[in-house]
PDB file of N, CA and C in Angstrom:
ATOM      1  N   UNK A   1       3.593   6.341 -14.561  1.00  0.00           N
ATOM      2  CA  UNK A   1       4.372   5.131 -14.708  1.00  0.00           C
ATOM      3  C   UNK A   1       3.884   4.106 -13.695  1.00  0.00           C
ATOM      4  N   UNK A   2       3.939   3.134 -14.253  1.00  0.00           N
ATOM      5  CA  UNK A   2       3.005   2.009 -13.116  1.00  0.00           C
ATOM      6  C   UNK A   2       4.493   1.357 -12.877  1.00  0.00           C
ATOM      7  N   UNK A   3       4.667   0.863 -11.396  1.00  0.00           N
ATOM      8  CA  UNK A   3       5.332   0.370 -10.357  1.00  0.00           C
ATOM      9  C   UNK A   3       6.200  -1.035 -11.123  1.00  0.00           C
ATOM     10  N   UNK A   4       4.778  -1.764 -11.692  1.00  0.00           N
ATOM     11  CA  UNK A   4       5.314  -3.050 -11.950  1.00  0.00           C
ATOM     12  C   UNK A   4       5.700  -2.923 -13.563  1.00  0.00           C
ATOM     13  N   UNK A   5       5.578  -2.113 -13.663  1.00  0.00           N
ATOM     14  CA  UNK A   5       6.841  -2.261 -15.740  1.00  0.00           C
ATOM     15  C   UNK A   5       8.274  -2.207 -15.217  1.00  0.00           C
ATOM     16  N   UNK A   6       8.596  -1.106 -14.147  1.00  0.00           N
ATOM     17  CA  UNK A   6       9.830  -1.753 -13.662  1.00  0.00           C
ATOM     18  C   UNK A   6      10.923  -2.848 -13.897  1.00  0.00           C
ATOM     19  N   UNK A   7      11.952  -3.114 -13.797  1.00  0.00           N
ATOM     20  CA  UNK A   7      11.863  -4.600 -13.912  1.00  0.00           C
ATOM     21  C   UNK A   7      12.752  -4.700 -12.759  1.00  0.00           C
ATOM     22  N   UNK A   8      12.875  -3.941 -11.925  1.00  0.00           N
ATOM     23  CA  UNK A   8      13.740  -4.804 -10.442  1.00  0.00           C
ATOM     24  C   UNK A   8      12.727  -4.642  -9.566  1.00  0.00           C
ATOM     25  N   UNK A   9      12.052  -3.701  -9.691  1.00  0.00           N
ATOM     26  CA  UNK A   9      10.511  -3.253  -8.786  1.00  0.00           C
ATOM     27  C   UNK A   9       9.256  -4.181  -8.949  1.00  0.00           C
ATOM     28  N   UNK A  10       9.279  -4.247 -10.153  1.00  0.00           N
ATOM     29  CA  UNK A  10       8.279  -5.512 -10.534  1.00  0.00           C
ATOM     30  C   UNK A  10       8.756  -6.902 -10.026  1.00  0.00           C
ATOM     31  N   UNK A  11       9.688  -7.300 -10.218  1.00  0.00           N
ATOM     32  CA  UNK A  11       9.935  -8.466 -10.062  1.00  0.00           C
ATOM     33  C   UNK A  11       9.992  -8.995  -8.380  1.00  0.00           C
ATOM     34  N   UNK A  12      10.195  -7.788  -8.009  1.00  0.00           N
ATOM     35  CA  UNK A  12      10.081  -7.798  -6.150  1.00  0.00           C
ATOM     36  C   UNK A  12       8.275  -7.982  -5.672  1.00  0.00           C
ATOM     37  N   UNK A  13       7.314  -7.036  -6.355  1.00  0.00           N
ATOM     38  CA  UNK A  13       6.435  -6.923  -6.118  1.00  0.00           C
ATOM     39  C   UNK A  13       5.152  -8.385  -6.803  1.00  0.00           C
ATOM     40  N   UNK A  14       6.066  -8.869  -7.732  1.00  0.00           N
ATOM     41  CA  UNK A  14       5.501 -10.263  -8.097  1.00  0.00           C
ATOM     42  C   UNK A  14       5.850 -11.286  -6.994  1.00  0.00           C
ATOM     43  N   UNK A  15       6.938 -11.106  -6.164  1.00  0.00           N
ATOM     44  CA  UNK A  15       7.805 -12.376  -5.354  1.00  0.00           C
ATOM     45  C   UNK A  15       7.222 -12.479  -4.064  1.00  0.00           C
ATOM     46  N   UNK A  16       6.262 -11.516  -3.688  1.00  0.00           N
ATOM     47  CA  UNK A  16       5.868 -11.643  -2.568  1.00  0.00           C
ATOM     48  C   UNK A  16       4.409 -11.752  -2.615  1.00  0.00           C
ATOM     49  N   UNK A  17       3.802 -11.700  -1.127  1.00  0.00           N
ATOM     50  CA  UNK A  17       2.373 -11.323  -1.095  1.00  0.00           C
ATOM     51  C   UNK A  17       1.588 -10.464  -1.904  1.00  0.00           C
ATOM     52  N   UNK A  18       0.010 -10.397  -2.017  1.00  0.00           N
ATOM     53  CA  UNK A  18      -0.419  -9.121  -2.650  1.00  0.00           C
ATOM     54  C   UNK A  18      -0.834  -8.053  -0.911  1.00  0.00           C
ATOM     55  N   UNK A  19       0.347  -7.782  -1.060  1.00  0.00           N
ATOM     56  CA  UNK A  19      -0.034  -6.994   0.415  1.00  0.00           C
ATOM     57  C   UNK A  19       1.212  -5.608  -0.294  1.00  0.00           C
ATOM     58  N   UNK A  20       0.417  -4.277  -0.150  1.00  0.00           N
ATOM     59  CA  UNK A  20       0.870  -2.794  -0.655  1.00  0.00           C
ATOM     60  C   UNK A  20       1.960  -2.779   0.882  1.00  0.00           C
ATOM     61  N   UNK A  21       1.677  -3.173   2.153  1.00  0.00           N
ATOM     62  CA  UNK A  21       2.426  -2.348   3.130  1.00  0.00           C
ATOM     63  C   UNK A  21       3.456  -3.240   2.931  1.00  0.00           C
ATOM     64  N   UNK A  22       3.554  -4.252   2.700  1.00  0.00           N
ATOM     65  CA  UNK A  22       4.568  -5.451   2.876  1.00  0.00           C
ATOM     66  C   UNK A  22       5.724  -5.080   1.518  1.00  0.00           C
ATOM     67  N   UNK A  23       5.028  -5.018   0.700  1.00  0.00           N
ATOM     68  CA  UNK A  23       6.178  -4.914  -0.547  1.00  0.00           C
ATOM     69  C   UNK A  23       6.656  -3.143  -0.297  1.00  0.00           C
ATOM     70  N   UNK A  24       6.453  -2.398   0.059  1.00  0.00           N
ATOM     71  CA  UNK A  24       6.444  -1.164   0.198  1.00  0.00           C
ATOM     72  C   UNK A  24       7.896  -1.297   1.168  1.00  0.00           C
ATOM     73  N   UNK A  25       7.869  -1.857   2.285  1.00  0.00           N
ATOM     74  CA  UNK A  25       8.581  -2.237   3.304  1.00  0.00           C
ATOM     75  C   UNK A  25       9.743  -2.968   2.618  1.00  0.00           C
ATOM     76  N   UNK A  26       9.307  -3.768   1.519  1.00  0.00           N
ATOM     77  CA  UNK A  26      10.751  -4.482   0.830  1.00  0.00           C
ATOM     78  C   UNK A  26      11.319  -3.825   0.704  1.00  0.00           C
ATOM     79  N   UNK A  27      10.819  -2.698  -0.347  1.00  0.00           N
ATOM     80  CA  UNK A  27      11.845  -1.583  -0.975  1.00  0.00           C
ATOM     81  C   UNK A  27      12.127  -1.047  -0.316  1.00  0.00           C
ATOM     82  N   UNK A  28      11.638  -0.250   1.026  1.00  0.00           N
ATOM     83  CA  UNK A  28      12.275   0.887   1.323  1.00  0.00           C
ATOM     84  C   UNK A  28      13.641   0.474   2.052  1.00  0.00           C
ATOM     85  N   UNK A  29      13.765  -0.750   2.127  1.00  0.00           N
ATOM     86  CA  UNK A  29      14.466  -1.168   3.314  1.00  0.00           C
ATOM     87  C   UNK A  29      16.354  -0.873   2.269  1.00  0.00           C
ATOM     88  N   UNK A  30      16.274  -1.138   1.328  1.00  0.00           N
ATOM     89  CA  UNK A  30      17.379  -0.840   0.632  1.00  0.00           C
ATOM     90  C   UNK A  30      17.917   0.714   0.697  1.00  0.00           C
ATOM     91  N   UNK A  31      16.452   1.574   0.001  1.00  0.00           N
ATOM     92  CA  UNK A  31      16.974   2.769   0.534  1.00  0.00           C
ATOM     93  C   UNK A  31      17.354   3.096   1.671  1.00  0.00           C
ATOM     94  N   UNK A  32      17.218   2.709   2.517  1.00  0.00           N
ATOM     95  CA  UNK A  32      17.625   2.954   3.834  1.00  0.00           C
ATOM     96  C   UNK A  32      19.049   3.086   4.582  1.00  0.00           C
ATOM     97  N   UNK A  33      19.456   1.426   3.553  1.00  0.00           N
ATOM     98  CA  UNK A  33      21.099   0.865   3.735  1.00  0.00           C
ATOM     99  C   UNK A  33      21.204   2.118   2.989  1.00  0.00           C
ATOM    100  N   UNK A  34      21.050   2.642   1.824  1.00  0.00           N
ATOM    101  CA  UNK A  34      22.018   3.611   1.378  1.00  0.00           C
ATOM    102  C   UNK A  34      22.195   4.806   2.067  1.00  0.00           C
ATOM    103  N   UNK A  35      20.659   5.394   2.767  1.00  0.00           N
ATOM    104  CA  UNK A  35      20.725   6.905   3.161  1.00  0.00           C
ATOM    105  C   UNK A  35      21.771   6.709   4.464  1.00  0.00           C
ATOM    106  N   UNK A  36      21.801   5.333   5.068  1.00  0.00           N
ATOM    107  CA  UNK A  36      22.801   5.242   6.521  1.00  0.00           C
ATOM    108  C   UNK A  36      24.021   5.420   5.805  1.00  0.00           C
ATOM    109  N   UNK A  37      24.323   4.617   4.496  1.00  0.00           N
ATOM    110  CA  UNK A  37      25.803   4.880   4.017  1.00  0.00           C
ATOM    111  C   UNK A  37      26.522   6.288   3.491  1.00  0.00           C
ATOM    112  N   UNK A  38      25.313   6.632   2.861  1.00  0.00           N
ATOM    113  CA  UNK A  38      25.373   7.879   2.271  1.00  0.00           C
ATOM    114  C   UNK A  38      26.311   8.837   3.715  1.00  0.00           C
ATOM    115  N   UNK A  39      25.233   9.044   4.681  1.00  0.00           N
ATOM    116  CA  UNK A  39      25.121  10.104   6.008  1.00  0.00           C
ATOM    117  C   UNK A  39      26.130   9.583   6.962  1.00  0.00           C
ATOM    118  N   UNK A  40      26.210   7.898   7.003  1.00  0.00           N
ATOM    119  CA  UNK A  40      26.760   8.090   8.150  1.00  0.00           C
ATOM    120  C   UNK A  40      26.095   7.573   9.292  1.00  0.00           C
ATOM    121  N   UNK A  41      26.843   7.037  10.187  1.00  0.00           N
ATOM    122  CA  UNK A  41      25.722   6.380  11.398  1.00  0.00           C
ATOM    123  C   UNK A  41      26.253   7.791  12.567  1.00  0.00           C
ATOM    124  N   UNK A  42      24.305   8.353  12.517  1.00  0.00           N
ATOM    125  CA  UNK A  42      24.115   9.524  13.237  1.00  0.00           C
ATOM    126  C   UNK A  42      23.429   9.109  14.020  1.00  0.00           C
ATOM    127  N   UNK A  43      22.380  10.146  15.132  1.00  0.00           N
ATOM    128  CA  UNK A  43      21.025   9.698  16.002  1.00  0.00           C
ATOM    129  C   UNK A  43      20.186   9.374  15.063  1.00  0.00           C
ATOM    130  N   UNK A  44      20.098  10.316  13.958  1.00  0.00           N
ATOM    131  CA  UNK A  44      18.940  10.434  12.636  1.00  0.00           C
ATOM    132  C   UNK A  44      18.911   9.269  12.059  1.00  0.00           C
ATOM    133  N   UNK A  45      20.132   8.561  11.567  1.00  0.00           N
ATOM    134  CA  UNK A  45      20.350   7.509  11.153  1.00  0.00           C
ATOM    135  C   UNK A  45      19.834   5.960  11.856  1.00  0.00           C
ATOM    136  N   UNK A  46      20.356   6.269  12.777  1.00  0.00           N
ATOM    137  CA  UNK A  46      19.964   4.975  13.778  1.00  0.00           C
ATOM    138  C   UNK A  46      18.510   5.011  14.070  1.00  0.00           C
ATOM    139  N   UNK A  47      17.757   6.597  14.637  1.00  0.00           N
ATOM    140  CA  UNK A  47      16.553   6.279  14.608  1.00  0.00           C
ATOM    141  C   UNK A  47      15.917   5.642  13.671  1.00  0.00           C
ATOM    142  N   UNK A  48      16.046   6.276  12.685  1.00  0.00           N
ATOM    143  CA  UNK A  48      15.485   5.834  10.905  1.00  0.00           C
ATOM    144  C   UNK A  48      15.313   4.691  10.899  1.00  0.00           C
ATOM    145  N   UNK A  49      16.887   3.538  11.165  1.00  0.00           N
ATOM    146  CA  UNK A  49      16.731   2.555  10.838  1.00  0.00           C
ATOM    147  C   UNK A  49      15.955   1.714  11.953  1.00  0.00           C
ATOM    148  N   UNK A  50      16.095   2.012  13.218  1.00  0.00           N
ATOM    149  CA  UNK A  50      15.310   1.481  14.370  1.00  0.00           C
ATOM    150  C   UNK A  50      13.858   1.374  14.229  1.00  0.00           C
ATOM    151  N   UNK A  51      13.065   2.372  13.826  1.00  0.00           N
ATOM    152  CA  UNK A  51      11.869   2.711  13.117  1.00  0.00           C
ATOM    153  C   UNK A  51      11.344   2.054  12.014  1.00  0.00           C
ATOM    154  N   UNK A  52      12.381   1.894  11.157  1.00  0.00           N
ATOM    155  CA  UNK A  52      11.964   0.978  10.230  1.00  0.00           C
ATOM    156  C   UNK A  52      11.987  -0.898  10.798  1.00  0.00           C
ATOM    157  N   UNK A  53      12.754  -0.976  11.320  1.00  0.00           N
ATOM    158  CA  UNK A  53      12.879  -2.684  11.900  1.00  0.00           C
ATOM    159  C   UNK A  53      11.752  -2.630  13.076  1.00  0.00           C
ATOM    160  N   UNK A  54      11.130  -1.591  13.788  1.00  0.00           N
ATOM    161  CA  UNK A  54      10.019  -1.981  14.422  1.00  0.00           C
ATOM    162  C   UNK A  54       9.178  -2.015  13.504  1.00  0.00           C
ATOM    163  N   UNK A  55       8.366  -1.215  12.574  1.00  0.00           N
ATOM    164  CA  UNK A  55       7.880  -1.329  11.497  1.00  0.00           C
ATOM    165  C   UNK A  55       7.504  -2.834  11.041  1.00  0.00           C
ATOM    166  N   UNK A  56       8.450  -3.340  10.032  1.00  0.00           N
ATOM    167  CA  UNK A  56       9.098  -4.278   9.917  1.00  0.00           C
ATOM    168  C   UNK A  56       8.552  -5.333  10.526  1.00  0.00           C
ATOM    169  N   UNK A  57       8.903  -5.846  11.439  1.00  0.00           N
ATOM    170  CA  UNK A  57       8.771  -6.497  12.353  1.00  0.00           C
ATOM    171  C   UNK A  57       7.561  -6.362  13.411  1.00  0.00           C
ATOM    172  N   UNK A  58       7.096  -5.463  13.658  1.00  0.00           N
ATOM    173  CA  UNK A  58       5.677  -5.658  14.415  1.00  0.00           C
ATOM    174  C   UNK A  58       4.461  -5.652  13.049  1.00  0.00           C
ATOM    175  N   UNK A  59       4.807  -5.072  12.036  1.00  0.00           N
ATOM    176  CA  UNK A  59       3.925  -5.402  10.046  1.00  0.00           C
ATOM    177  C   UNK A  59       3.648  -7.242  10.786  1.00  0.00           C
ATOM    178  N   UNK A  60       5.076  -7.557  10.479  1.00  0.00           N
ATOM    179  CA  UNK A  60       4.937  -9.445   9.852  1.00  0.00           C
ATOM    180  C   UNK A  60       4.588 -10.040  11.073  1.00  0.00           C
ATOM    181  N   UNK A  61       4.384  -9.326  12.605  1.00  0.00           N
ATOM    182  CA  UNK A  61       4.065 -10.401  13.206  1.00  0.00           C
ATOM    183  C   UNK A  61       2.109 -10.249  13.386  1.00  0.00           C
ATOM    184  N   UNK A  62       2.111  -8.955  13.004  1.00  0.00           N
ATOM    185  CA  UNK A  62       0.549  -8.796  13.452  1.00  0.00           C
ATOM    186  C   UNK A  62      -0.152  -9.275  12.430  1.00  0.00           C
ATOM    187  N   UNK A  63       0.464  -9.536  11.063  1.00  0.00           N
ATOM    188  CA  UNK A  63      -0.029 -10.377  10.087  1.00  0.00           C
ATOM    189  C   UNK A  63      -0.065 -12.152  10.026  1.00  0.00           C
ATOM    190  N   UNK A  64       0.884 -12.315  10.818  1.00  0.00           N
ATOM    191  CA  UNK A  64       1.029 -13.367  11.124  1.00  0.00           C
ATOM    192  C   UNK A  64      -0.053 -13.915  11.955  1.00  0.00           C
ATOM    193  N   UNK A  65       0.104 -13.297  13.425  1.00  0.00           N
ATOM    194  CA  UNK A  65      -0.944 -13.509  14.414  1.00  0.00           C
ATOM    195  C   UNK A  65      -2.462 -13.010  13.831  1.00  0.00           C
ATOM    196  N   UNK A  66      -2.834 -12.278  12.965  1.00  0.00           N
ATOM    197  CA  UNK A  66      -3.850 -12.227  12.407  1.00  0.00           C
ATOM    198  C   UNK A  66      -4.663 -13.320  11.612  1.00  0.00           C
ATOM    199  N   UNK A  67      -3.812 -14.288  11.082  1.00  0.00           N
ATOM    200  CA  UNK A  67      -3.833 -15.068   9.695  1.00  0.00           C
ATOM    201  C   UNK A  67      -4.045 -16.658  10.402  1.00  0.00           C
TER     202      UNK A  67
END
């Protein structure tokens, strides 16, 4: 199954850059809100999400400062 027949996945992956780490990072970021809602704000949880916002955030600036 290809990514972009999708149509909430596609339409994310049309809206942005052609950059795989960047749109990758869109999505996961939703799953994320859910697995914290799902679980619960734990250590696991908070790391997760801490990890992901450095991620995140050191991605768009080293692209930035690259560009």
């Amino acid at each position: 199954m290809n990514p972009d027949s999708v149509p909430v996945i596609g339409e994310i992956l049309d809206a942005g850059p052609n950059d795989r780490a960047f749109d990758s990072l869109l999505l996961v970021g939703p799953l994320l809100i859910a697995t914290v809602a799902l679980l619960g704000r734990s250590i696991g949880t908070i790391l997760l999400a801490m990890g992901y916002l450095a991620a995140f955030v050191g991605y768009t600036l080293s692209k930035a400062l690259s560009s």
